[in-house]
C-alpha atoms as a PDB file:
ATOM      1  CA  UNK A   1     -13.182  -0.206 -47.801  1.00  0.00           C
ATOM      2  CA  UNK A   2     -15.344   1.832 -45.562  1.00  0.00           C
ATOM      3  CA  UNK A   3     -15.188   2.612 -41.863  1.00  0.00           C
ATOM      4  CA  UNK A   4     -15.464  -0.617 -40.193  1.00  0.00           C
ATOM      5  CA  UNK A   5     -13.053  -2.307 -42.671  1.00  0.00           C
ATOM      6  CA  UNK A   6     -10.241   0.431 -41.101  1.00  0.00           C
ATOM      7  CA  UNK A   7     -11.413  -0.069 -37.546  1.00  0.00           C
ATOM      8  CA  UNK A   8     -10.356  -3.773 -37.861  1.00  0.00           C
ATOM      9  CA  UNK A   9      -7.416  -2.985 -39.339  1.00  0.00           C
ATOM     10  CA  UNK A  10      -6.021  -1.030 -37.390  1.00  0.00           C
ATOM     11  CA  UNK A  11      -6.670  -3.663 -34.585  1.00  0.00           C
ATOM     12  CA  UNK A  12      -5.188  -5.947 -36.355  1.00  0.00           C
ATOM     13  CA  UNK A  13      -2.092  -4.009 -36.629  1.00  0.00           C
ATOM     14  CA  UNK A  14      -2.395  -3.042 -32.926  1.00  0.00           C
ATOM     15  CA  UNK A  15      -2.682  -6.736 -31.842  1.00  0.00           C
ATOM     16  CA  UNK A  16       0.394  -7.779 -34.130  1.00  0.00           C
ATOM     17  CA  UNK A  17       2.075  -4.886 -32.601  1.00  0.00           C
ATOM     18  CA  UNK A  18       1.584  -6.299 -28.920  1.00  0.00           C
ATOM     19  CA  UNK A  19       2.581  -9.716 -29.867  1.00  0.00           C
ATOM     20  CA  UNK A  20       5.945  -8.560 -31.368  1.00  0.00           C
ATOM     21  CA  UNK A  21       6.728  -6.624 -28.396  1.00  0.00           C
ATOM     22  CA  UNK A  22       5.965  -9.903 -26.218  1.00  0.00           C
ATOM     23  CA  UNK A  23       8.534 -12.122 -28.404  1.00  0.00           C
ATOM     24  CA  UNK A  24      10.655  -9.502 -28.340  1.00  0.00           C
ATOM     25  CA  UNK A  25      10.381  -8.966 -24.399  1.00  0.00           C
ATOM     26  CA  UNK A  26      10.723 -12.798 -24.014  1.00  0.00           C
ATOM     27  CA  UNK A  27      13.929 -12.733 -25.423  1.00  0.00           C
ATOM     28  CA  UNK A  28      14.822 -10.384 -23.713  1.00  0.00           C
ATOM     29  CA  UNK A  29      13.737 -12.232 -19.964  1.00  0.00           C
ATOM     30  CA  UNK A  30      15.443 -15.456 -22.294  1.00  0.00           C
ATOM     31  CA  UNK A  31      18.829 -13.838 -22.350  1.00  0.00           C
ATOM     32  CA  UNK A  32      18.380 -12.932 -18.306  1.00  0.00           C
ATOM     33  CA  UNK A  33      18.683 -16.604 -17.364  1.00  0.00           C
ATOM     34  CA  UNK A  34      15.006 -16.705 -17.111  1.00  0.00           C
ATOM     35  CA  UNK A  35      13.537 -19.862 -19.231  1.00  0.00           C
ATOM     36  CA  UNK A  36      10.706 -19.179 -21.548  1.00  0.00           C
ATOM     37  CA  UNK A  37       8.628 -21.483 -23.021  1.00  0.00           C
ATOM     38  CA  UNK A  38       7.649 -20.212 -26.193  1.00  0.00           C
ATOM     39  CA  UNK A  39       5.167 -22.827 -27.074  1.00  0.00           C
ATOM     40  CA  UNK A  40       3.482 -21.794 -23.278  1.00  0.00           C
ATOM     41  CA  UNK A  41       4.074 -17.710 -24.220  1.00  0.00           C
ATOM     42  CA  UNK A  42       0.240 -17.006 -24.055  1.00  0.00           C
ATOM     43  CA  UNK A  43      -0.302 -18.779 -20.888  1.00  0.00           C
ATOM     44  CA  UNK A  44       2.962 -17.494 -18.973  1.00  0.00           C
ATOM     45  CA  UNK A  45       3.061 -14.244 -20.788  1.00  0.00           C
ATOM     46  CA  UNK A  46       2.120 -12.379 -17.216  1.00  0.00           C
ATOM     47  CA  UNK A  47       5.155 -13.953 -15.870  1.00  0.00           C
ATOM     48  CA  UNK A  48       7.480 -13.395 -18.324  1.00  0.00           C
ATOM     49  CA  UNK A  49       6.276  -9.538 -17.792  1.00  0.00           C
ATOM     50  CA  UNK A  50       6.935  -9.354 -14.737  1.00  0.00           C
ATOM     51  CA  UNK A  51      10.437 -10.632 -14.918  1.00  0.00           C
ATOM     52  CA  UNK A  52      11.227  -8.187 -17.472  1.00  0.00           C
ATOM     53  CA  UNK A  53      10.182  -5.323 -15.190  1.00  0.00           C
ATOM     54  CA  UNK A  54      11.625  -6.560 -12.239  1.00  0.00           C
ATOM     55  CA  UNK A  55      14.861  -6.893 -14.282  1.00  0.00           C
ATOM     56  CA  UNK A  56      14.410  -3.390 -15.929  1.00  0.00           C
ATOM     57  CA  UNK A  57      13.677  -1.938 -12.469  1.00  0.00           C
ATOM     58  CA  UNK A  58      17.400  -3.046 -11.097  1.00  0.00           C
ATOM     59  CA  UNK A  59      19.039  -2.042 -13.709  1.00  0.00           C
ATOM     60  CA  UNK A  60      17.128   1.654 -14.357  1.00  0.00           C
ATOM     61  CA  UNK A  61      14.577   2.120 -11.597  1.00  0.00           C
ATOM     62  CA  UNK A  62      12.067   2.209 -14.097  1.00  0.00           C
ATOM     63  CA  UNK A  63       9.317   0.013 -15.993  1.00  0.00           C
ATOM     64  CA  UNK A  64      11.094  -1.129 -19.072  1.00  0.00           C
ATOM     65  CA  UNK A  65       9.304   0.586 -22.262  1.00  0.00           C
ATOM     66  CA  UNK A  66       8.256  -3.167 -23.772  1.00  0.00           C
ATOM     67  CA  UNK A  67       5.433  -3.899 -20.979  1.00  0.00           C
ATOM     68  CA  UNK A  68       3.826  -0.405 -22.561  1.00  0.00           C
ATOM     69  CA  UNK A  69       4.428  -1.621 -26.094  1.00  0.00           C
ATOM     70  CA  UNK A  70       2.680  -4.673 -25.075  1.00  0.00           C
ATOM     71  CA  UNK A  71      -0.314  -3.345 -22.893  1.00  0.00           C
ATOM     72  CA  UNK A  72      -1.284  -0.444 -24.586  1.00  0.00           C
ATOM     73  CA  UNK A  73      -1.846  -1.697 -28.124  1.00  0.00           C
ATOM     74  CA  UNK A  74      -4.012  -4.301 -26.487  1.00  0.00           C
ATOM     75  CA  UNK A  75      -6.212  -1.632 -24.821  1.00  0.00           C
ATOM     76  CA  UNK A  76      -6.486   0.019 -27.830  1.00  0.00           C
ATOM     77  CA  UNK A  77      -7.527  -3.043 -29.956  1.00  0.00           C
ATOM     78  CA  UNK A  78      -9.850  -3.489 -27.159  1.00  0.00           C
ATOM     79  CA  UNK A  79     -11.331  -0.218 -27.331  1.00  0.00           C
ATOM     80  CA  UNK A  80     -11.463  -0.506 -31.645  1.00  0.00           C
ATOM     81  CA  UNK A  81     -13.322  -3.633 -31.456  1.00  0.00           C
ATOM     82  CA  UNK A  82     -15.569  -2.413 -29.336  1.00  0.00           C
ATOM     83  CA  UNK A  83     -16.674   0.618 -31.133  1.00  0.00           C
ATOM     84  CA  UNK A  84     -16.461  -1.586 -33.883  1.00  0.00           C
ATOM     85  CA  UNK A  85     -19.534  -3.957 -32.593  1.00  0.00           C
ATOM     86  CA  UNK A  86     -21.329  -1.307 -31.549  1.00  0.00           C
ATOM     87  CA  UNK A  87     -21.156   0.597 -34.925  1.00  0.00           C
ATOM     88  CA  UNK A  88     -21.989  -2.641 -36.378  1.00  0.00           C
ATOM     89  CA  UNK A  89     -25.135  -2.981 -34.415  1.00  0.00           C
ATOM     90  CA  UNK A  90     -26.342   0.410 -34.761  1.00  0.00           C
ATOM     91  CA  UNK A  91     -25.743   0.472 -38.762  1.00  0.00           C
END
């Protein structure tokens, strides 16, 4: 396994990471009174998002810690797969 092999990875594990954190935030906007299509979740996933952080922001005044288990994973998949290509190309 060299270095590219672990770059993808850990991506991998990042993007499994976000999605998790989604089902587990749309549950979470579920048990609000919210609906939630979970057959839809990838194209109302912005929505659901910002239910859950209007909802946390009532109850504690702050941004509930799921929307950063969601985002930053994804940024730093992002980021991974990026370096990835470009190590690709360069090698």
């Amino acid at each position: 396994m060299n270095d590219l092999d672990i770059l993808m990875v850990i991506a991998f594990v990042c993007i499994v990471w976000s999605i998790t954190s989604l089902m587990i935030l749309s549950g979470k906007v579920s048990k609000s009174g919210t609906r939630v299509h979970f057959f839809l979740i990838t194209l109302l996933f912005f929505r659901y998002i910002s239910v859950y952080e209007e909802m946390t922001k009532k109850k504690t005044g702050k941004r509930g810690p799921l929307v950063y288990h969601f985002v930053i994973p994804l940024w730093i998949a992002l980021i991974l797969v990026i370096v990835w290509i470009l190590l690709s190309l360069a090698g």
